[in-house]
Protein backbone atom coordinates (compact mmCIF):
# COMPACT_ATOMS: atom_id res chain seq x y z
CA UNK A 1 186.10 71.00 117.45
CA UNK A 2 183.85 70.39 114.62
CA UNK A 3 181.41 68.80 116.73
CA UNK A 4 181.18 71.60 118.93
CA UNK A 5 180.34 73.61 116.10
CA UNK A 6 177.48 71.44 114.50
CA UNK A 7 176.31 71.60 117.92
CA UNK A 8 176.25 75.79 118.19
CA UNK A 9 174.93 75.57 114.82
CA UNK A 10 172.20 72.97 115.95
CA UNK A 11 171.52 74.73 119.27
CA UNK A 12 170.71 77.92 116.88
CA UNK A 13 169.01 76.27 114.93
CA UNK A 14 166.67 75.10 117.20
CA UNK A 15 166.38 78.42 118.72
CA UNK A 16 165.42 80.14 115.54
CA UNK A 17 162.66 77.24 115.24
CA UNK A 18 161.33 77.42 118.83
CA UNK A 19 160.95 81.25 117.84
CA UNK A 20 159.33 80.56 114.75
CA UNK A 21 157.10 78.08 116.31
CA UNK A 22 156.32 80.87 119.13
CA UNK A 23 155.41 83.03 116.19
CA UNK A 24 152.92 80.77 114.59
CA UNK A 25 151.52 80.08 117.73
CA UNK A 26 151.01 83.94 118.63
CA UNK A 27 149.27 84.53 114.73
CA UNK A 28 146.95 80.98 115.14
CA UNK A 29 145.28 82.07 118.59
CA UNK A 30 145.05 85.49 117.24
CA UNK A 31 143.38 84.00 114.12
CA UNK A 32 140.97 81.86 116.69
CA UNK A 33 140.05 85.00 118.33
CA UNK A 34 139.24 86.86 115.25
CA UNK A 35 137.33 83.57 114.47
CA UNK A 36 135.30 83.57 117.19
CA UNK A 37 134.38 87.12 117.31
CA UNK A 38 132.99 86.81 113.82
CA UNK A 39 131.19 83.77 114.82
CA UNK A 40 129.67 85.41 117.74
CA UNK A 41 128.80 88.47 115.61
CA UNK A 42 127.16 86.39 112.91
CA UNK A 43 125.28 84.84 115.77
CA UNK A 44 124.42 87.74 117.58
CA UNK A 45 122.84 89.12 113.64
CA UNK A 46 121.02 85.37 113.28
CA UNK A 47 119.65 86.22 116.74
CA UNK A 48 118.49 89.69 115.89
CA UNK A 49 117.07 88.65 111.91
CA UNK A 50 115.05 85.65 113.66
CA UNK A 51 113.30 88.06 116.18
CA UNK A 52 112.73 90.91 113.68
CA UNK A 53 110.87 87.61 111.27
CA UNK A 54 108.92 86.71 114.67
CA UNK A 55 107.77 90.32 115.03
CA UNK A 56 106.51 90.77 111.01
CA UNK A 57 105.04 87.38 111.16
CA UNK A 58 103.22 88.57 114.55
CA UNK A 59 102.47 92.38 112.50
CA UNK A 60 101.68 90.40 109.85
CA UNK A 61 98.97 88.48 111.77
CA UNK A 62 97.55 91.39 113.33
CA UNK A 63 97.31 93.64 110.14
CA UNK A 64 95.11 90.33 108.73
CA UNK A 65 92.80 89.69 111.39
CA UNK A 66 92.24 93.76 111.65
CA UNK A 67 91.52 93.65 107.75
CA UNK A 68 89.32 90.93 108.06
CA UNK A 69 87.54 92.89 110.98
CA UNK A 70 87.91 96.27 108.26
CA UNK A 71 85.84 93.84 105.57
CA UNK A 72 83.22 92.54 107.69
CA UNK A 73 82.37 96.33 108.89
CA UNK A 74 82.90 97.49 105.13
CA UNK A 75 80.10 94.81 104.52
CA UNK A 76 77.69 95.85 106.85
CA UNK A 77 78.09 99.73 105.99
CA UNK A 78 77.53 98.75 102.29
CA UNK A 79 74.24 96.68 103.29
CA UNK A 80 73.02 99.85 105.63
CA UNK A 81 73.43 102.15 102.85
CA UNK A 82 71.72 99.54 100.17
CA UNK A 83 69.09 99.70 102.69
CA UNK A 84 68.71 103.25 103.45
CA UNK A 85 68.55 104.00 99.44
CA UNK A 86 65.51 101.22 99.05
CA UNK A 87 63.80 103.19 101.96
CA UNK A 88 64.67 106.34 100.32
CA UNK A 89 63.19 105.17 97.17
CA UNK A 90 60.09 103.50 98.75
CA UNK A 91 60.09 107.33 100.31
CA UNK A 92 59.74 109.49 97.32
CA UNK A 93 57.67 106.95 95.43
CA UNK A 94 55.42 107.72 98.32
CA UNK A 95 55.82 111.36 98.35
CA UNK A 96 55.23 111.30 94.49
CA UNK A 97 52.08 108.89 94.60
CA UNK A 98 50.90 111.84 97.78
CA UNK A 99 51.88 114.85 95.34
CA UNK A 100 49.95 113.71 92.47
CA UNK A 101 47.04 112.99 94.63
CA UNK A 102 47.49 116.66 96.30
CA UNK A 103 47.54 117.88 92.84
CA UNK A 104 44.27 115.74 90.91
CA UNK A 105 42.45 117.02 94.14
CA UNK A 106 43.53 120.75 94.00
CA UNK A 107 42.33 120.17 89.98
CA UNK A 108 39.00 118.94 91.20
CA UNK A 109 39.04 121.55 93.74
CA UNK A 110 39.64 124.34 91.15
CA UNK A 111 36.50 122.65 88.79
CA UNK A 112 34.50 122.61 91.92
C-alpha cells in the first residue's frame, strides 16, 4: 500500500517535471527566436551603416576631385585677371604718354 503511494507520488512528480521541463523548453526557443531576430536586425543595420560609409567615402571622393578641378580654374581666372590689369595698366600709361603729347602739341599749337 505504501508502495503504491510513493509510486502516485513519483508518477506526479514526474509529471509536474516533464511540465516544467516543457515550460523551459517553450521560454528557451522563444528566447532563440528573440535572439536571432536581434541578430538579424543588428546585421541588417551593419549592412545598411557599411553602404551609407561606401557612399560618403565615394561623395567624399567626388567633392575632392571637383575642388581640385574648382582650384585649378580659380588659378587660371586669377592669372587672366593679373593679366588683363598689366594690359590695362600698359593701356593708360599709353593713353597718358598720348594725352600729354596731344596736350605739349595743342601748347605749341596755341604759341604758333
Amino acid at each position: 500500500d505504501q508502495v503504491i503511494k510513493m509510486c502516485d507520488d513519483m508518477v506526479v512528480m514526474l509529471k509536474q517535471e516533464q511540465l516544467d521541463d516543457e515550460h523551459k523548453q517553450e521560454y528557451c526557443a522563444a528566447q532563440l527566436n528573440l535572439a536571432e531576430n536581434k541578430k538579424k536586425g543588428l546585421e541588417r543595420s551593419i549592412s545598411d551603416t557599411e553602404a551609407s560609409i561606401e557612399s560618403a567615402k565615394e561623395s567624399v571622393a567626388t567633392l575632392t576631385s571637383e575642388i581640385a578641378a574648382l582650384e585649378v580654374g580659380i588659378k587660371a581666372c586669377d592669372k587672366s585677371v593679373a593679366d588683363a590689369t598689366e594690359q590695362r595698366k600698359a593701356e593708360n600709361s599709353e593713353y597718358k604718354q598720348l594725352l600729354a603729347s596731344d596736350i605739349a602739341a595743342k601748347e605749341l599749337l596755341g604759341f604758333a
